[in-house]
C-alpha atoms as a PDB file:
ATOM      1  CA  UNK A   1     159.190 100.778  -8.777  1.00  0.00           C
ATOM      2  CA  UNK A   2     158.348 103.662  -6.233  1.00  0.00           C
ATOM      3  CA  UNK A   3     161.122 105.998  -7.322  1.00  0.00           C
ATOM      4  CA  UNK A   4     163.504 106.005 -10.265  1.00  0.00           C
ATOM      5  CA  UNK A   5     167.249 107.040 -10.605  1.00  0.00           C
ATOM      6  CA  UNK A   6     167.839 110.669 -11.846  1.00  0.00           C
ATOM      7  CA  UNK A   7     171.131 112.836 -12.094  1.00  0.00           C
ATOM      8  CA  UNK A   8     172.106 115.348 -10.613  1.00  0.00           C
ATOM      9  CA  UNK A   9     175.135 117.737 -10.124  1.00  0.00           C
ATOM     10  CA  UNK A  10     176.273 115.837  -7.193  1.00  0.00           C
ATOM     11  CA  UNK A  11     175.577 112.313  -9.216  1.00  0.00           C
ATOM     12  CA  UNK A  12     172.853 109.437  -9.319  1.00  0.00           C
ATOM     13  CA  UNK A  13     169.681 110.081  -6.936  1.00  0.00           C
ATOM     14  CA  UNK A  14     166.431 108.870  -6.296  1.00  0.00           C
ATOM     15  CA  UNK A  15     163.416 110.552  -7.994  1.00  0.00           C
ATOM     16  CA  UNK A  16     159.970 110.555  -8.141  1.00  0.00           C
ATOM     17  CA  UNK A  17     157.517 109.668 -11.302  1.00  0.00           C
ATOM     18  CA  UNK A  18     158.044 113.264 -12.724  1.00  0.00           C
ATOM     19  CA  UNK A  19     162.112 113.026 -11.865  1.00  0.00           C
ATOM     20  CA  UNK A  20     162.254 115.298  -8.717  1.00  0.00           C
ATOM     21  CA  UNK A  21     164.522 114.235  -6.010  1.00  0.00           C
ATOM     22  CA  UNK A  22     163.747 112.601  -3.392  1.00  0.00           C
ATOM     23  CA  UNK A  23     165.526 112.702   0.634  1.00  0.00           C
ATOM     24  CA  UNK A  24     165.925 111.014   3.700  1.00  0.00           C
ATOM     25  CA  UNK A  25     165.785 112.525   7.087  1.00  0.00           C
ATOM     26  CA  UNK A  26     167.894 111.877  10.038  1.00  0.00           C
ATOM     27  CA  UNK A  27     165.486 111.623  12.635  1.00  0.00           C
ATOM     28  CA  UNK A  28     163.397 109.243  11.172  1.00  0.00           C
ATOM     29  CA  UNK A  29     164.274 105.905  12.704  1.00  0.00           C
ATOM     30  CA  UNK A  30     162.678 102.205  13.572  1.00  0.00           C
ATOM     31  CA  UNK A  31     161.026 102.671   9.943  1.00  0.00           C
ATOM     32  CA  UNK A  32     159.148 105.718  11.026  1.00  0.00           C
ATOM     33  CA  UNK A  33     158.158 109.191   9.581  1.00  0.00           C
ATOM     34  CA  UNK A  34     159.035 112.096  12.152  1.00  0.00           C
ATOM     35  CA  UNK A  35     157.727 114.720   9.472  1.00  0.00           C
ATOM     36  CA  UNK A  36     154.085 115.047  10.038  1.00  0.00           C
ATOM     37  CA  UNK A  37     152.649 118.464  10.573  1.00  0.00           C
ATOM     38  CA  UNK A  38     154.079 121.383   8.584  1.00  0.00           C
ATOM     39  CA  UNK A  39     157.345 119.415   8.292  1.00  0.00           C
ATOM     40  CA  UNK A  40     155.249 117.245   5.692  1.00  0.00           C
ATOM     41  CA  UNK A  41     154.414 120.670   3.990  1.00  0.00           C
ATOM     42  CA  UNK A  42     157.288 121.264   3.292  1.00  0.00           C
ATOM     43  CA  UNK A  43     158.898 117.768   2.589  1.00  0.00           C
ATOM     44  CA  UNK A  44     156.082 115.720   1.162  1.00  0.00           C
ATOM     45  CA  UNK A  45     155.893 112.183   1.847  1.00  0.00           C
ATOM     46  CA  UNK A  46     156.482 109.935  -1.432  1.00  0.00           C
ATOM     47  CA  UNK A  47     153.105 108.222  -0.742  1.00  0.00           C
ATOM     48  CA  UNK A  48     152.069 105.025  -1.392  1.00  0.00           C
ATOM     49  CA  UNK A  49     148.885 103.632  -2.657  1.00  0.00           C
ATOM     50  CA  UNK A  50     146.500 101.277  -0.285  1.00  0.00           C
ATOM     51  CA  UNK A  51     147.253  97.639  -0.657  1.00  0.00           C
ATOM     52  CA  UNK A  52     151.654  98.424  -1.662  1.00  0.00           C
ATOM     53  CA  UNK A  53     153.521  96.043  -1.230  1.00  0.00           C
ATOM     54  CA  UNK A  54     156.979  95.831  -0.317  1.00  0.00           C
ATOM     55  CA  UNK A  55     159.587  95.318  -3.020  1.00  0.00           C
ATOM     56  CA  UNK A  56     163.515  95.152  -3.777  1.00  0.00           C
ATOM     57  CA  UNK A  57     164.655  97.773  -1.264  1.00  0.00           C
ATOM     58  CA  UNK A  58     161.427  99.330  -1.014  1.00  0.00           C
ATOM     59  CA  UNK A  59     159.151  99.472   1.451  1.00  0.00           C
ATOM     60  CA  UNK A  60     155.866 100.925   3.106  1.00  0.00           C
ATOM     61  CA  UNK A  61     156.071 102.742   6.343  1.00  0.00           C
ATOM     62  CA  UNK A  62     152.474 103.583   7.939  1.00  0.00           C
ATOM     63  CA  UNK A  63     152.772 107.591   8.468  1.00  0.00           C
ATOM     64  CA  UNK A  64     151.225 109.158  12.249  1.00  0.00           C
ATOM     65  CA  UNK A  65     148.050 109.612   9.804  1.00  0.00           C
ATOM     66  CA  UNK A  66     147.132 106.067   8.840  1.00  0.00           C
ATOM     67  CA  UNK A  67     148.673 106.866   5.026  1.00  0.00           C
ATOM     68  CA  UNK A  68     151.541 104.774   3.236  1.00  0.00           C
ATOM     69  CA  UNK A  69     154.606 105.848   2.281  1.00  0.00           C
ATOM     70  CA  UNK A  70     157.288 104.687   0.274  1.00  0.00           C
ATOM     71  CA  UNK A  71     161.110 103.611   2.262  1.00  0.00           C
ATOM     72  CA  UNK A  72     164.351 102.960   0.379  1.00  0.00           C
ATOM     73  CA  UNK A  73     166.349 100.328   2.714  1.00  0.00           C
ATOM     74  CA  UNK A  74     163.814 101.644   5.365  1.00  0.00           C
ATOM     75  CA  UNK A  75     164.359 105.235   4.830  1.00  0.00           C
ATOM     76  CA  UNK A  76     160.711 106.893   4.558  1.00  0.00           C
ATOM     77  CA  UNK A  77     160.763 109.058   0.759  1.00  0.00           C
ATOM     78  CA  UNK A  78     160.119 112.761   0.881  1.00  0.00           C
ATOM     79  CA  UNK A  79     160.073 115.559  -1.784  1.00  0.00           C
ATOM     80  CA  UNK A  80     161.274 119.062  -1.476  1.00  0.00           C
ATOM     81  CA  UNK A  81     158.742 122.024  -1.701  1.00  0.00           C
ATOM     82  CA  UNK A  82     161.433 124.336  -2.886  1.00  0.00           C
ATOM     83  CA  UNK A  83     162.679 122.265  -5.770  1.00  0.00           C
ATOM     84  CA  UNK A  84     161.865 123.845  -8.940  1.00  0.00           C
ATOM     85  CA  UNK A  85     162.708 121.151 -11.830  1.00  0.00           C
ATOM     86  CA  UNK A  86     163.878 117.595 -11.986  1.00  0.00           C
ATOM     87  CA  UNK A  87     167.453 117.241 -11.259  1.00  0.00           C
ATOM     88  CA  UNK A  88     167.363 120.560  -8.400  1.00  0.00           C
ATOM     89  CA  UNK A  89     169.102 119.245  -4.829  1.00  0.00           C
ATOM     90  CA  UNK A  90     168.408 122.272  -3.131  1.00  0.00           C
ATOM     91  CA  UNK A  91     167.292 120.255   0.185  1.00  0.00           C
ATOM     92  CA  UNK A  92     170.778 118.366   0.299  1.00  0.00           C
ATOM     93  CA  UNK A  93     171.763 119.458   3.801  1.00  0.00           C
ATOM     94  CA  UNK A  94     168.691 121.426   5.211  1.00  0.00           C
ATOM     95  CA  UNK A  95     169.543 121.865   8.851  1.00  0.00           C
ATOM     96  CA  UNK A  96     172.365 119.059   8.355  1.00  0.00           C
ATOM     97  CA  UNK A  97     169.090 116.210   8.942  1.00  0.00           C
ATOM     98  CA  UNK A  98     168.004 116.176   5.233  1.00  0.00           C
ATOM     99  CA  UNK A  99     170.140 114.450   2.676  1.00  0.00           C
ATOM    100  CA  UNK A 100     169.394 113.306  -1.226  1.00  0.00           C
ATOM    101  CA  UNK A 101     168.074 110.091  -1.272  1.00  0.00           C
ATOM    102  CA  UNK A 102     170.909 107.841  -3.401  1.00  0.00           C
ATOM    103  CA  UNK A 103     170.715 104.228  -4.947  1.00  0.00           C
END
């Protein structure tokens, strides 16, 4: 699986390979990444590797770039730069667009 489930103080999230929380943005839409630019700087795409394949409630979005990322129920995946250690949710709410990513 792309991500795992990790705790945190607000409950169960999503998490990457090394158990950092992932998000979802509101203006993504139509299974499309809006973060490209310096927005991906400082969200990071969860990407995907050539040749992914879709699974469960996973999928792969094609980013403006040509790259793969992974979706949750067609949510593109994104890190947080300023998250210092698994379990941190200190993007919950950035600019009320950017939420934790939740099973």
């Amino acid at each position: 699986m792309p991500a795992k489930t990790g705790q945190s103080a607000g409950g169960p999230v999503l998490t990457d390979s090394k158990g950092m929380t992932l998000y979802v943005f509101d203006r993504d839409a139509g299974g499309k990444s809006a973060c490209n630019g310096q927005c991906a700087t400082n969200w990071p795409p969860l990407m995907a590797p050539a040749g992914a394949k879709a699974m469960g409630d996973y999928s792969v979005v094609t980013r403006d770039d040509g790259s793969m990322q992974w979706a949750y129920k067609g949510k593109p995946l994104y890190g947080w730069a300023k998250d210092g250690n698994p379990g941190d949710t200190t993007g919950d709410g950035v600019n009320n667009v950017w939420h934790v990513a939740r099973p």
